[in-house]
ModelCIF file with pLDDT and N, C-alpha, C, O atoms, coordinates in Angstrom:
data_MODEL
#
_entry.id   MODEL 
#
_entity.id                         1 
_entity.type                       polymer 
_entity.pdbx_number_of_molecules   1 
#
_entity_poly.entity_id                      1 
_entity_poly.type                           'polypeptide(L)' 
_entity_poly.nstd_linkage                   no 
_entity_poly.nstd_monomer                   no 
_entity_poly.pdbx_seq_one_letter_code       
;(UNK)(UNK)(UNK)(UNK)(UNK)(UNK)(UNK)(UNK)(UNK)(UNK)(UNK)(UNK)(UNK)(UNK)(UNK)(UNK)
(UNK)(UNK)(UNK)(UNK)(UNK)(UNK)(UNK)(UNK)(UNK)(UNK)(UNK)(UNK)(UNK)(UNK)(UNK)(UNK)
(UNK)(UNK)(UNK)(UNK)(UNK)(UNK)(UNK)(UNK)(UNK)(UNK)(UNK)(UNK)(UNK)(UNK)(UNK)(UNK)
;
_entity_poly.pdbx_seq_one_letter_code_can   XXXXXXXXXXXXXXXXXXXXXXXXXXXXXXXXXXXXXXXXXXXXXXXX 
_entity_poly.pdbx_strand_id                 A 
#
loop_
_entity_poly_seq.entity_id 
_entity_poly_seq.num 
_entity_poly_seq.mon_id 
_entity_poly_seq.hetero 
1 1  UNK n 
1 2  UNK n 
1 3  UNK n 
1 4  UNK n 
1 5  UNK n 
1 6  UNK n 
1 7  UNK n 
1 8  UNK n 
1 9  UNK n 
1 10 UNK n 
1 11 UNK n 
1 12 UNK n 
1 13 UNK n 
1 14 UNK n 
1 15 UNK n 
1 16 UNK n 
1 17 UNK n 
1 18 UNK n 
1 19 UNK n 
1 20 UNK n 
1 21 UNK n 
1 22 UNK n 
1 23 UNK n 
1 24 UNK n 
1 25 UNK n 
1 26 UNK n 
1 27 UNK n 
1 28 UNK n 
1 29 UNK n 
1 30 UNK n 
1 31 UNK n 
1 32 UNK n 
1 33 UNK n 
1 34 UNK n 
1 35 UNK n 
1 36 UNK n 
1 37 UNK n 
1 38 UNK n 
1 39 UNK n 
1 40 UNK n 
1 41 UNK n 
1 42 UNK n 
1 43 UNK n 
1 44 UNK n 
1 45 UNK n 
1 46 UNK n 
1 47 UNK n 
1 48 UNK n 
#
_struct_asym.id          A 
_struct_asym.entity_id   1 
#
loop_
_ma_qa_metric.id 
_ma_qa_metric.mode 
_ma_qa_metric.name 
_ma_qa_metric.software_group_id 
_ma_qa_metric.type 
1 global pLDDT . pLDDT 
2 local  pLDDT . pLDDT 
#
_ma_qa_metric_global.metric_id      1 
_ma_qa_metric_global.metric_value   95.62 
_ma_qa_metric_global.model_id       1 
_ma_qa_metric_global.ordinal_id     1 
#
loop_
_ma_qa_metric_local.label_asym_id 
_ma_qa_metric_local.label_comp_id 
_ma_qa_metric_local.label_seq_id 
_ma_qa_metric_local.metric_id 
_ma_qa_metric_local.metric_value 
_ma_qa_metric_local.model_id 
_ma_qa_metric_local.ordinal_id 
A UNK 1  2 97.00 1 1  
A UNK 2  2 95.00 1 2  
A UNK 3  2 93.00 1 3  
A UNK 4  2 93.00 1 4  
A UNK 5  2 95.00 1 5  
A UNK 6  2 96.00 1 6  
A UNK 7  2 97.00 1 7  
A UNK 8  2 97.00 1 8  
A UNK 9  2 98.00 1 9  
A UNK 10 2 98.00 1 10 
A UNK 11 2 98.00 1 11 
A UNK 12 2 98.00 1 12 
A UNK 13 2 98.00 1 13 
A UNK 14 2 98.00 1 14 
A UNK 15 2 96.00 1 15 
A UNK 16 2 95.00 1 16 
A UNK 17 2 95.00 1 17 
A UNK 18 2 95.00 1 18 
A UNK 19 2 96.00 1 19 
A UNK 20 2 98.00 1 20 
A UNK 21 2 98.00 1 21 
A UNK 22 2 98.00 1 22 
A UNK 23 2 98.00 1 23 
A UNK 24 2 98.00 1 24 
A UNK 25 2 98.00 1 25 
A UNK 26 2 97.00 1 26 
A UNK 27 2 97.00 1 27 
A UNK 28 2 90.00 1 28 
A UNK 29 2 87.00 1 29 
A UNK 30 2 93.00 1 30 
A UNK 31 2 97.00 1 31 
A UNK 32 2 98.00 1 32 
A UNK 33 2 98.00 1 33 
A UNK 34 2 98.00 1 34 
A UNK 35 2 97.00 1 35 
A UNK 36 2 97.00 1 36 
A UNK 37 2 96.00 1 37 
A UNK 38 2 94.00 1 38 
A UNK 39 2 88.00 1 39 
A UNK 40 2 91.00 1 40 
A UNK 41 2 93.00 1 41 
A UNK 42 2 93.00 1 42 
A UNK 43 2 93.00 1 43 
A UNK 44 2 94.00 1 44 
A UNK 45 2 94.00 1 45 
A UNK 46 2 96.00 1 46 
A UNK 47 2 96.00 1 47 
A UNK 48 2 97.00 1 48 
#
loop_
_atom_site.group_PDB 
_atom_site.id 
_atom_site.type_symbol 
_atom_site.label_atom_id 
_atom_site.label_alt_id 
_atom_site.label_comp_id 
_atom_site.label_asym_id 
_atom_site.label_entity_id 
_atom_site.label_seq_id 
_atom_site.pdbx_PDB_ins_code 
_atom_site.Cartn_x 
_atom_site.Cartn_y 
_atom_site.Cartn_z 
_atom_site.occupancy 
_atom_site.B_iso_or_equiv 
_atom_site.pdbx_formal_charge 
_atom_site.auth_seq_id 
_atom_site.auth_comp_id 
_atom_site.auth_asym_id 
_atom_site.auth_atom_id 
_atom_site.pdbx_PDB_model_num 
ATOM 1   N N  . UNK A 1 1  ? 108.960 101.856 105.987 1.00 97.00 ? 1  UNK A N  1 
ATOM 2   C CA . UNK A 1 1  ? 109.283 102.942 106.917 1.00 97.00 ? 1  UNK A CA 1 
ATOM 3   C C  . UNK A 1 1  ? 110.604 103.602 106.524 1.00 97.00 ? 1  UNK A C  1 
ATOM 4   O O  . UNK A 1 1  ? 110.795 104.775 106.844 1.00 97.00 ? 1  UNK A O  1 
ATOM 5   N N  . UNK A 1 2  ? 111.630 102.832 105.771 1.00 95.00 ? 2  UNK A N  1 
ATOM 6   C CA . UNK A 1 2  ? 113.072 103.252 105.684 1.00 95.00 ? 2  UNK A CA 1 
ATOM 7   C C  . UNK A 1 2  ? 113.030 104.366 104.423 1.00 95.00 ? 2  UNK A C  1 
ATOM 8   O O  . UNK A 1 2  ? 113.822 105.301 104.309 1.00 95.00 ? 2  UNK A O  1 
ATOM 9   N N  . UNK A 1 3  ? 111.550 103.948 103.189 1.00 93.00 ? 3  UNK A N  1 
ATOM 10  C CA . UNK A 1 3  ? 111.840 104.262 101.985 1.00 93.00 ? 3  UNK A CA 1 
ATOM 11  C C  . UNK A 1 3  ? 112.281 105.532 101.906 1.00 93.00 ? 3  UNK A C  1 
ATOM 12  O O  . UNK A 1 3  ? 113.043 105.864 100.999 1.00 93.00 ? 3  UNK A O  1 
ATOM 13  N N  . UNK A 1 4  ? 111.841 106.430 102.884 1.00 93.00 ? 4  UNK A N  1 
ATOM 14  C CA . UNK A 1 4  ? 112.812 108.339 102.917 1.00 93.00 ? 4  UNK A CA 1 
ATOM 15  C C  . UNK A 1 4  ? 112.217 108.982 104.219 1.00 93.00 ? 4  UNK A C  1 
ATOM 16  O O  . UNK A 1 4  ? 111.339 108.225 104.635 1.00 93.00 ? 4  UNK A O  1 
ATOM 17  N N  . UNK A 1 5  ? 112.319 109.810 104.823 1.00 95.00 ? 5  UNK A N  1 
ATOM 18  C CA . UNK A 1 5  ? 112.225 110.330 106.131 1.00 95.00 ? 5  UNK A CA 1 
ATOM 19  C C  . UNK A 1 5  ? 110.882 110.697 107.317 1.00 95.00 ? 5  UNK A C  1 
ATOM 20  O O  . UNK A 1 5  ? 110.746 110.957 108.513 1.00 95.00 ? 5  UNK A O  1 
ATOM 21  N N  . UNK A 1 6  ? 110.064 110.516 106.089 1.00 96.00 ? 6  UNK A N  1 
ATOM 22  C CA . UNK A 1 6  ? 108.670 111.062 106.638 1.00 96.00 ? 6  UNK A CA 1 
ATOM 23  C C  . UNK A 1 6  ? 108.739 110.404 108.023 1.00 96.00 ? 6  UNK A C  1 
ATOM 24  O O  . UNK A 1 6  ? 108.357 111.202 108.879 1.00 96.00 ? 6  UNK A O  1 
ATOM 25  N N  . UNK A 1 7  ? 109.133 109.102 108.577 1.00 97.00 ? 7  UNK A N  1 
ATOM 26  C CA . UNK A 1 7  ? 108.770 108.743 109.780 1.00 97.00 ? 7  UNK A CA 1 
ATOM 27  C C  . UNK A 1 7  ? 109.726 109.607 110.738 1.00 97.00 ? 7  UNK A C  1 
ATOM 28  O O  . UNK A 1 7  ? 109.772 109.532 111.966 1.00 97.00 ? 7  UNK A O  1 
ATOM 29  N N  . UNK A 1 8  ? 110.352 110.304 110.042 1.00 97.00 ? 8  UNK A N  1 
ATOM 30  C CA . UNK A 1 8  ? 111.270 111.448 111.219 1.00 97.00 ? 8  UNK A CA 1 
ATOM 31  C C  . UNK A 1 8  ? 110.471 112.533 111.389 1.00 97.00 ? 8  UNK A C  1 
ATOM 32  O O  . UNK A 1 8  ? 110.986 113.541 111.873 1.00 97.00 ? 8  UNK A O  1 
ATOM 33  N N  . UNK A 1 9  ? 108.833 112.543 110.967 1.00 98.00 ? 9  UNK A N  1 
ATOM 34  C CA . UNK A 1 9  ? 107.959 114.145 111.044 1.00 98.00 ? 9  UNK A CA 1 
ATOM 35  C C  . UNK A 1 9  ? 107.099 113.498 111.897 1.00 98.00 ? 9  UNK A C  1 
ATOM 36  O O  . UNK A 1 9  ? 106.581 112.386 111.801 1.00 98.00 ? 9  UNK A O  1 
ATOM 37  N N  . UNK A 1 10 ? 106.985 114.648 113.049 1.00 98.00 ? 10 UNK A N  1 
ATOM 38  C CA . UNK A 1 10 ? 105.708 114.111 113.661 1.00 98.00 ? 10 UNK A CA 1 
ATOM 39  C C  . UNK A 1 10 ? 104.082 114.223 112.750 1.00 98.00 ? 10 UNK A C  1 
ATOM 40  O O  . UNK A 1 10 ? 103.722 114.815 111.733 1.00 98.00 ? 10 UNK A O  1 
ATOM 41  N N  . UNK A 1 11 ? 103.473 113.399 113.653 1.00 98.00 ? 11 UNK A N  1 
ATOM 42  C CA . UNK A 1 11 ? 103.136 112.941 114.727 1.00 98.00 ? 11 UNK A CA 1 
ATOM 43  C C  . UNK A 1 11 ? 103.518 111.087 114.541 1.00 98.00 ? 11 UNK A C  1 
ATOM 44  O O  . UNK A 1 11 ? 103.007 110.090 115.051 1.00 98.00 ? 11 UNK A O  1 
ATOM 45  N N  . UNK A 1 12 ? 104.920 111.333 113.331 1.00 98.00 ? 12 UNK A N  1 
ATOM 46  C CA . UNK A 1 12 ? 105.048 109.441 113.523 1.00 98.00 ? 12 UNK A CA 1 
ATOM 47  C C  . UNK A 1 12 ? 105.885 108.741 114.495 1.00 98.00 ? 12 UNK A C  1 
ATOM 48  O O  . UNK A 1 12 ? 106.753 109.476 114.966 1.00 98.00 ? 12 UNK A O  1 
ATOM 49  N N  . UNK A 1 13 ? 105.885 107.557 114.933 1.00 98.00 ? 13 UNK A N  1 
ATOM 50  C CA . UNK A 1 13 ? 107.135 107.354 115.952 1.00 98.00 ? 13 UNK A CA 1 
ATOM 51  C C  . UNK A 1 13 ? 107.292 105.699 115.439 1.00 98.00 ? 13 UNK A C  1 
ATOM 52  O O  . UNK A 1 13 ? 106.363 104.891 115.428 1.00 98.00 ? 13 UNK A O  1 
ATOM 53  N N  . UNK A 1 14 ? 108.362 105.489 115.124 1.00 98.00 ? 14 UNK A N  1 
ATOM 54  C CA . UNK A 1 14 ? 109.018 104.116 114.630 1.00 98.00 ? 14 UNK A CA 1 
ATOM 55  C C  . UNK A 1 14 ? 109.887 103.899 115.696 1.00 98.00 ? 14 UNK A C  1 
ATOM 56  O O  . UNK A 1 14 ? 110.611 104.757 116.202 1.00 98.00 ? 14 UNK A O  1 
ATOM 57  N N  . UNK A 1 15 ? 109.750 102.153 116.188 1.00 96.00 ? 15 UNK A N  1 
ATOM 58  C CA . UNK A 1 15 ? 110.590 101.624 117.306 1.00 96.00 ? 15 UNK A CA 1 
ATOM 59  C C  . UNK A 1 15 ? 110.842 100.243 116.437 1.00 96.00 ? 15 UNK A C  1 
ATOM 60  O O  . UNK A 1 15 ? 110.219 99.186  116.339 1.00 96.00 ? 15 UNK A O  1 
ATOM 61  N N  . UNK A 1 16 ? 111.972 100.728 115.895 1.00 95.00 ? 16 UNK A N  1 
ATOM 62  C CA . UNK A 1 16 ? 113.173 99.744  115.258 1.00 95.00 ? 16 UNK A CA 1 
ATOM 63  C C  . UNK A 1 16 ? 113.296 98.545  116.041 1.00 95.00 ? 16 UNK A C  1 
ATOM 64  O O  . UNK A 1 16 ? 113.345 97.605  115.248 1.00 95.00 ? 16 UNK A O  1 
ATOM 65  N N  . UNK A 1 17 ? 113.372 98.118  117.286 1.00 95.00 ? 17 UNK A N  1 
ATOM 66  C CA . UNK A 1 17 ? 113.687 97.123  118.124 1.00 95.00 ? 17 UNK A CA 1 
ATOM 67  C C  . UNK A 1 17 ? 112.399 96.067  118.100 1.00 95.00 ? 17 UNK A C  1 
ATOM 68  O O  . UNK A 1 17 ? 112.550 94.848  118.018 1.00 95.00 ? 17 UNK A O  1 
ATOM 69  N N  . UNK A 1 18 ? 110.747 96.918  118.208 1.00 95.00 ? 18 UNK A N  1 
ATOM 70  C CA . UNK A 1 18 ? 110.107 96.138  118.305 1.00 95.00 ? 18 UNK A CA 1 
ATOM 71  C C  . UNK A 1 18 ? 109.370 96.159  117.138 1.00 95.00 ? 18 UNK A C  1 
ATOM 72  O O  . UNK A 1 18 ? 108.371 95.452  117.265 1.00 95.00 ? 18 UNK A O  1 
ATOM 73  N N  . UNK A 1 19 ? 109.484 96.879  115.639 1.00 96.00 ? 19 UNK A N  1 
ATOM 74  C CA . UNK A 1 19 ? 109.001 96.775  114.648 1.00 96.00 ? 19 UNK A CA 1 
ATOM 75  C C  . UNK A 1 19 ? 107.518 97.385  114.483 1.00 96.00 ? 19 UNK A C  1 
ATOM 76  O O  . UNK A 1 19 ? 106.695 96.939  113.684 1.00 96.00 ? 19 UNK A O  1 
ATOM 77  N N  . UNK A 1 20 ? 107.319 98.364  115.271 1.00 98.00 ? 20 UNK A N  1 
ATOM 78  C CA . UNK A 1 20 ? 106.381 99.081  115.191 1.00 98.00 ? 20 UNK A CA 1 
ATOM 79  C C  . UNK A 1 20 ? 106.052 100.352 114.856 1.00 98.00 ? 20 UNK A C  1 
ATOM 80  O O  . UNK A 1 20 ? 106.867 100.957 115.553 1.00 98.00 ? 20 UNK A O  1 
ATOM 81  N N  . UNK A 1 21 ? 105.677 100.859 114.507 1.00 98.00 ? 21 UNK A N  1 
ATOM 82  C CA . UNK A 1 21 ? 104.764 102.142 113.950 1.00 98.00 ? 21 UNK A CA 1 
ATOM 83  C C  . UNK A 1 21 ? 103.460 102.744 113.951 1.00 98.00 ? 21 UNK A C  1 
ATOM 84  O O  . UNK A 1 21 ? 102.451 102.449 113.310 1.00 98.00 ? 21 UNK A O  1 
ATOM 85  N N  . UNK A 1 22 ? 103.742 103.903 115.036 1.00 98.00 ? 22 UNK A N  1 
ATOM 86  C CA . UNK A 1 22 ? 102.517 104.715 115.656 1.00 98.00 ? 22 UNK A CA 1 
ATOM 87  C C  . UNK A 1 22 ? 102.600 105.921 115.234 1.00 98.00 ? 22 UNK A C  1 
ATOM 88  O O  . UNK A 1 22 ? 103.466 106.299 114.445 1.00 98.00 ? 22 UNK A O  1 
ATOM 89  N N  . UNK A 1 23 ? 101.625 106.707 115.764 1.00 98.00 ? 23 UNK A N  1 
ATOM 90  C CA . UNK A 1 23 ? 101.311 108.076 115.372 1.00 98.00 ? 23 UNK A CA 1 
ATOM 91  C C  . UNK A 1 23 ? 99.941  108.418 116.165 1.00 98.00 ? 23 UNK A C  1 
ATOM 92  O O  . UNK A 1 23 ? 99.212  107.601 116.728 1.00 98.00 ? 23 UNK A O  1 
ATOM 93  N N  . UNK A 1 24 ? 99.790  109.604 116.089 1.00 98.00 ? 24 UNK A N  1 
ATOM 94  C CA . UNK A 1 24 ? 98.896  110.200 116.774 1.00 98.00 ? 24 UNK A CA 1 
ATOM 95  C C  . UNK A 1 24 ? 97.569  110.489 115.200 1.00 98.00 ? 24 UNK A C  1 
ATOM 96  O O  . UNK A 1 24 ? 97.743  110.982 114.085 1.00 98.00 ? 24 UNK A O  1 
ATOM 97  N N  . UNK A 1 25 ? 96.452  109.950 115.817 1.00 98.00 ? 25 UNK A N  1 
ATOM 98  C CA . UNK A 1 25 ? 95.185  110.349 114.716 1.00 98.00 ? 25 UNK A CA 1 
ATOM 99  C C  . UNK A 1 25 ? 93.941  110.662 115.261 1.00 98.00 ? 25 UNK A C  1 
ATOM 100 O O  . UNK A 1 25 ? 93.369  110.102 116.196 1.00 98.00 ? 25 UNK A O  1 
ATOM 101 N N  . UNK A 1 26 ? 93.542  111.700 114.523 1.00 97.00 ? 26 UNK A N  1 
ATOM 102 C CA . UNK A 1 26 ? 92.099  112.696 114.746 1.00 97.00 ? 26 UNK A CA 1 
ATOM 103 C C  . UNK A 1 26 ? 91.506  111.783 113.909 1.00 97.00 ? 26 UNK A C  1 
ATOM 104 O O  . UNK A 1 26 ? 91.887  111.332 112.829 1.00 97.00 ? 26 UNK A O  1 
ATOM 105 N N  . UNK A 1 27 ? 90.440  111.559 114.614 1.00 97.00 ? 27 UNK A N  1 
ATOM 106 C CA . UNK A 1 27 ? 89.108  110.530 113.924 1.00 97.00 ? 27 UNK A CA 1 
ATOM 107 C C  . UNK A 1 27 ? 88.125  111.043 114.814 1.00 97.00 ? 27 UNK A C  1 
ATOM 108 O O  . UNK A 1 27 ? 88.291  111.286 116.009 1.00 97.00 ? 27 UNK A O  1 
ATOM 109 N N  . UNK A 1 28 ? 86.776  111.234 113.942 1.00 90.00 ? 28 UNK A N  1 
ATOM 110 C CA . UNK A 1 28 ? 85.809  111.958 114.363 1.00 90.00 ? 28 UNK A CA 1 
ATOM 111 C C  . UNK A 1 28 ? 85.748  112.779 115.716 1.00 90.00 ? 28 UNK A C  1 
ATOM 112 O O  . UNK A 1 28 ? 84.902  112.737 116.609 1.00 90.00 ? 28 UNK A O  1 
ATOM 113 N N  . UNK A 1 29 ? 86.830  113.494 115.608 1.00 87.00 ? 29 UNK A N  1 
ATOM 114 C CA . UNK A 1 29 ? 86.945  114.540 116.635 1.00 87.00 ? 29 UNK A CA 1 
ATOM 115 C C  . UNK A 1 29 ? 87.386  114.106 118.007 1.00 87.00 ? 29 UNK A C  1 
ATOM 116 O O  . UNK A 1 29 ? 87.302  114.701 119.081 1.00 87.00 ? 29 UNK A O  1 
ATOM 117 N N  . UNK A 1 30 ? 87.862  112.954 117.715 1.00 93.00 ? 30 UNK A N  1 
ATOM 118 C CA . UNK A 1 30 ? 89.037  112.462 118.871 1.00 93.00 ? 30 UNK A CA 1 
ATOM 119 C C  . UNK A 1 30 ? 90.477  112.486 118.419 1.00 93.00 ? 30 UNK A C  1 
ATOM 120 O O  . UNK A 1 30 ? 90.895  112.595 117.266 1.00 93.00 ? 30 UNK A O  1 
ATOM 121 N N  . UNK A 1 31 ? 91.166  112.361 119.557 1.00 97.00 ? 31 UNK A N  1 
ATOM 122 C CA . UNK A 1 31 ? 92.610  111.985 118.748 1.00 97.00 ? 31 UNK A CA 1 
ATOM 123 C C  . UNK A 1 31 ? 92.797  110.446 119.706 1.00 97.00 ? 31 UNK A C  1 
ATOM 124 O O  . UNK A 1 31 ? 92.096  110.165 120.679 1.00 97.00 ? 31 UNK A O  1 
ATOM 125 N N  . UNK A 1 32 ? 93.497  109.903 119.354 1.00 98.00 ? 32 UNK A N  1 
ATOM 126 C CA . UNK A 1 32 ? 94.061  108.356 120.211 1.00 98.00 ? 32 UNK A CA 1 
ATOM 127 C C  . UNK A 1 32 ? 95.364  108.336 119.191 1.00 98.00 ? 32 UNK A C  1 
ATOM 128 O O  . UNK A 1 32 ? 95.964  109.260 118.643 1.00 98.00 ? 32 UNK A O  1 
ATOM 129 N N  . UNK A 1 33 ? 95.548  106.951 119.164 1.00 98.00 ? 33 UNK A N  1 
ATOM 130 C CA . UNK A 1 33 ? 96.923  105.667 119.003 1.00 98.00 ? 33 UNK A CA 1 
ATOM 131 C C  . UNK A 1 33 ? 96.342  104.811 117.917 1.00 98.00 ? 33 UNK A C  1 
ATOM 132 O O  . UNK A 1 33 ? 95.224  104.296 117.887 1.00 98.00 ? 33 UNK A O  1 
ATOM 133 N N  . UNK A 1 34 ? 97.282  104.754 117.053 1.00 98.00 ? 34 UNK A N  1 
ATOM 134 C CA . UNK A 1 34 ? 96.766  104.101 116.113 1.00 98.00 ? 34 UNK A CA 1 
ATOM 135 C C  . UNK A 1 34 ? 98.220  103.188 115.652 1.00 98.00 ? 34 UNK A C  1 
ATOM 136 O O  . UNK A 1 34 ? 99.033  103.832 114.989 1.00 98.00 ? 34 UNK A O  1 
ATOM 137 N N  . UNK A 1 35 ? 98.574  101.723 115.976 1.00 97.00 ? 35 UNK A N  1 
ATOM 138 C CA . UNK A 1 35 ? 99.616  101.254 115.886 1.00 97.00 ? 35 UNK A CA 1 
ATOM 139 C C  . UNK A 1 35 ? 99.620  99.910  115.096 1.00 97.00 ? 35 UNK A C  1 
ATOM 140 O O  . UNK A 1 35 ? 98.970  98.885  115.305 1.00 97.00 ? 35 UNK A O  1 
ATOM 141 N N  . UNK A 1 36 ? 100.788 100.282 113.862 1.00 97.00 ? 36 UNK A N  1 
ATOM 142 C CA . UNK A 1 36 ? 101.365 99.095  113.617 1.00 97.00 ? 36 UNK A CA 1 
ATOM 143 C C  . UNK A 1 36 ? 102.318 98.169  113.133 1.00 97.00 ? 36 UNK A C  1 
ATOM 144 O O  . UNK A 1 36 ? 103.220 98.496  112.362 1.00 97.00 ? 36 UNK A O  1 
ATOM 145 N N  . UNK A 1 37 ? 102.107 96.775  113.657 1.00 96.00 ? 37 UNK A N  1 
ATOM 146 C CA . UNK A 1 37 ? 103.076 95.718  113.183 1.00 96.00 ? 37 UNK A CA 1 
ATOM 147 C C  . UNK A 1 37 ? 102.971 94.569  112.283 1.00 96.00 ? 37 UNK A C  1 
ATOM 148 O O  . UNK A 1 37 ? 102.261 94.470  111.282 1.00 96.00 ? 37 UNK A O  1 
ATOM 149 N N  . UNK A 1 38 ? 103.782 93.715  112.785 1.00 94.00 ? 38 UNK A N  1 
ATOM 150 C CA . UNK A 1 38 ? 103.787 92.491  111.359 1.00 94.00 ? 38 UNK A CA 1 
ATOM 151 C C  . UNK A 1 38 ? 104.417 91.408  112.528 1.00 94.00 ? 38 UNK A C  1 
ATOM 152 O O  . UNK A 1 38 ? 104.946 91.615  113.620 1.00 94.00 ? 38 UNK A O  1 
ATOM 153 N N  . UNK A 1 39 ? 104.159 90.371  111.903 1.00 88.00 ? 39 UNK A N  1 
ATOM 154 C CA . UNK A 1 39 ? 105.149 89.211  112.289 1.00 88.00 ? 39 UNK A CA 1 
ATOM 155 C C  . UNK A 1 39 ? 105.277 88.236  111.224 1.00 88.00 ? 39 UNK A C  1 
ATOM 156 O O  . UNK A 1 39 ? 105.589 87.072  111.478 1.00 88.00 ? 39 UNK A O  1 
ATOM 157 N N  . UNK A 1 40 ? 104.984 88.773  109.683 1.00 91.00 ? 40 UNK A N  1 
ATOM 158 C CA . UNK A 1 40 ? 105.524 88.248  108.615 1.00 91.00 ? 40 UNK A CA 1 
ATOM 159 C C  . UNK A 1 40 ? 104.652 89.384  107.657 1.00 91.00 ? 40 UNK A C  1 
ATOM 160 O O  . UNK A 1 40 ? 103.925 90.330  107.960 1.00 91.00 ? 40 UNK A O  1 
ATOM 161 N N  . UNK A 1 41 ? 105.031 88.892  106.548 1.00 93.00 ? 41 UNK A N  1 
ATOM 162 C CA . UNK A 1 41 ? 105.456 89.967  105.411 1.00 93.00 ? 41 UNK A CA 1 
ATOM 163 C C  . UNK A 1 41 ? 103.596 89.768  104.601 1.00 93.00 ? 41 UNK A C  1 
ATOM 164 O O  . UNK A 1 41 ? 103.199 90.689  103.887 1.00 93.00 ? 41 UNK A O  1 
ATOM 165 N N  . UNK A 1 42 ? 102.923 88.862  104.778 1.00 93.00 ? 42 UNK A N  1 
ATOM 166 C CA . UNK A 1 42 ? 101.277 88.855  104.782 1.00 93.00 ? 42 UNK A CA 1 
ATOM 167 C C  . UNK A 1 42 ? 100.174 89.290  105.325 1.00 93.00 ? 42 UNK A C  1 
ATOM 168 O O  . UNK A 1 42 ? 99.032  89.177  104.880 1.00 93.00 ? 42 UNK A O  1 
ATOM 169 N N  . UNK A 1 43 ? 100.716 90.065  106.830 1.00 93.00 ? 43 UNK A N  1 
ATOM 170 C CA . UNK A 1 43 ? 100.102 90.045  107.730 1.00 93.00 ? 43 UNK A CA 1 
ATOM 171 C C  . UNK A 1 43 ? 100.397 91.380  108.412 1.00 93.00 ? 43 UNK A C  1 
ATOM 172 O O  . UNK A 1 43 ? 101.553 91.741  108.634 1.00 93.00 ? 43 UNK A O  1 
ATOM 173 N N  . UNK A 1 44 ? 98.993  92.325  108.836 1.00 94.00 ? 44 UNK A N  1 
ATOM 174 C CA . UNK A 1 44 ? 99.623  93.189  109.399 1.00 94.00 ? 44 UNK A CA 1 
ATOM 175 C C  . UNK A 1 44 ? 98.758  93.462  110.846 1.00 94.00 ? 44 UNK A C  1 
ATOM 176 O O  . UNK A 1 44 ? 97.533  93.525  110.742 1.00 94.00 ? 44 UNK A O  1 
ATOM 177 N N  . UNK A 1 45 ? 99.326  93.611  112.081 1.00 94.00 ? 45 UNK A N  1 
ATOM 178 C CA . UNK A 1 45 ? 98.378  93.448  113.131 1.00 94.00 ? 45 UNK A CA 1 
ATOM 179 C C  . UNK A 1 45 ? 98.169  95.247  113.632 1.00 94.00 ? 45 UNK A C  1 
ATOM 180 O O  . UNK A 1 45 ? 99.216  95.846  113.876 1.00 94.00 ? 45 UNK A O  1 
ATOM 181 N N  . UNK A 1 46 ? 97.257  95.779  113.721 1.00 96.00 ? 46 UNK A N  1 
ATOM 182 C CA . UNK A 1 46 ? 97.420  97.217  113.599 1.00 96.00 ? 46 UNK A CA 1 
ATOM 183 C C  . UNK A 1 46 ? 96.285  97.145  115.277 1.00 96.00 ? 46 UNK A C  1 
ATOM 184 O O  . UNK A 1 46 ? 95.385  96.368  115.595 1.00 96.00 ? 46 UNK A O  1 
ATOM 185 N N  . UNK A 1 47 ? 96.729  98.013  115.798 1.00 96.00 ? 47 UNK A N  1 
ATOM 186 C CA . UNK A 1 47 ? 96.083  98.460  117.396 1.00 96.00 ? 47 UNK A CA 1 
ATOM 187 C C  . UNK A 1 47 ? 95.783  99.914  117.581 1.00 96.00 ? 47 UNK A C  1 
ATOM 188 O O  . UNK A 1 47 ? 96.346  100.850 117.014 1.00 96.00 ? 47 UNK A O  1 
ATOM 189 N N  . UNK A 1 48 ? 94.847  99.964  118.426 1.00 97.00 ? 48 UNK A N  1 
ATOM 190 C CA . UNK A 1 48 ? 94.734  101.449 118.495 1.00 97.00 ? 48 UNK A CA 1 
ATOM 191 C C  . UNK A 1 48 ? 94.030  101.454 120.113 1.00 97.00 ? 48 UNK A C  1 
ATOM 192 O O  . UNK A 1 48 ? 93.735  102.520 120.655 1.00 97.00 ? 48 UNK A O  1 
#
């Protein structure tokens, strides 16, 4: 997320405190939440 700014353009939103990363995504003509995290460096738990 740090490597250069893109997470400062929407539609991304990074929350430093809880280590997450969302954004807004159009998928077959919806939009929702598409979110994600880690709780180690193998593993990535992604929600939507």
């Amino acid at each position: 997320v740090a490597s250069h700014g893109w997470v400062h353009l929407a539609p991304w939103r990074w929350e430093p405190e809880s280590g997450r990363l969302a954004r807004a995504e159009r998928i077959g003509g919806g939009v929702g939440t598409v979110t994600v995290a880690q709780h180690d460096p193998t593993h990535l738990v992604v929600q939507w």
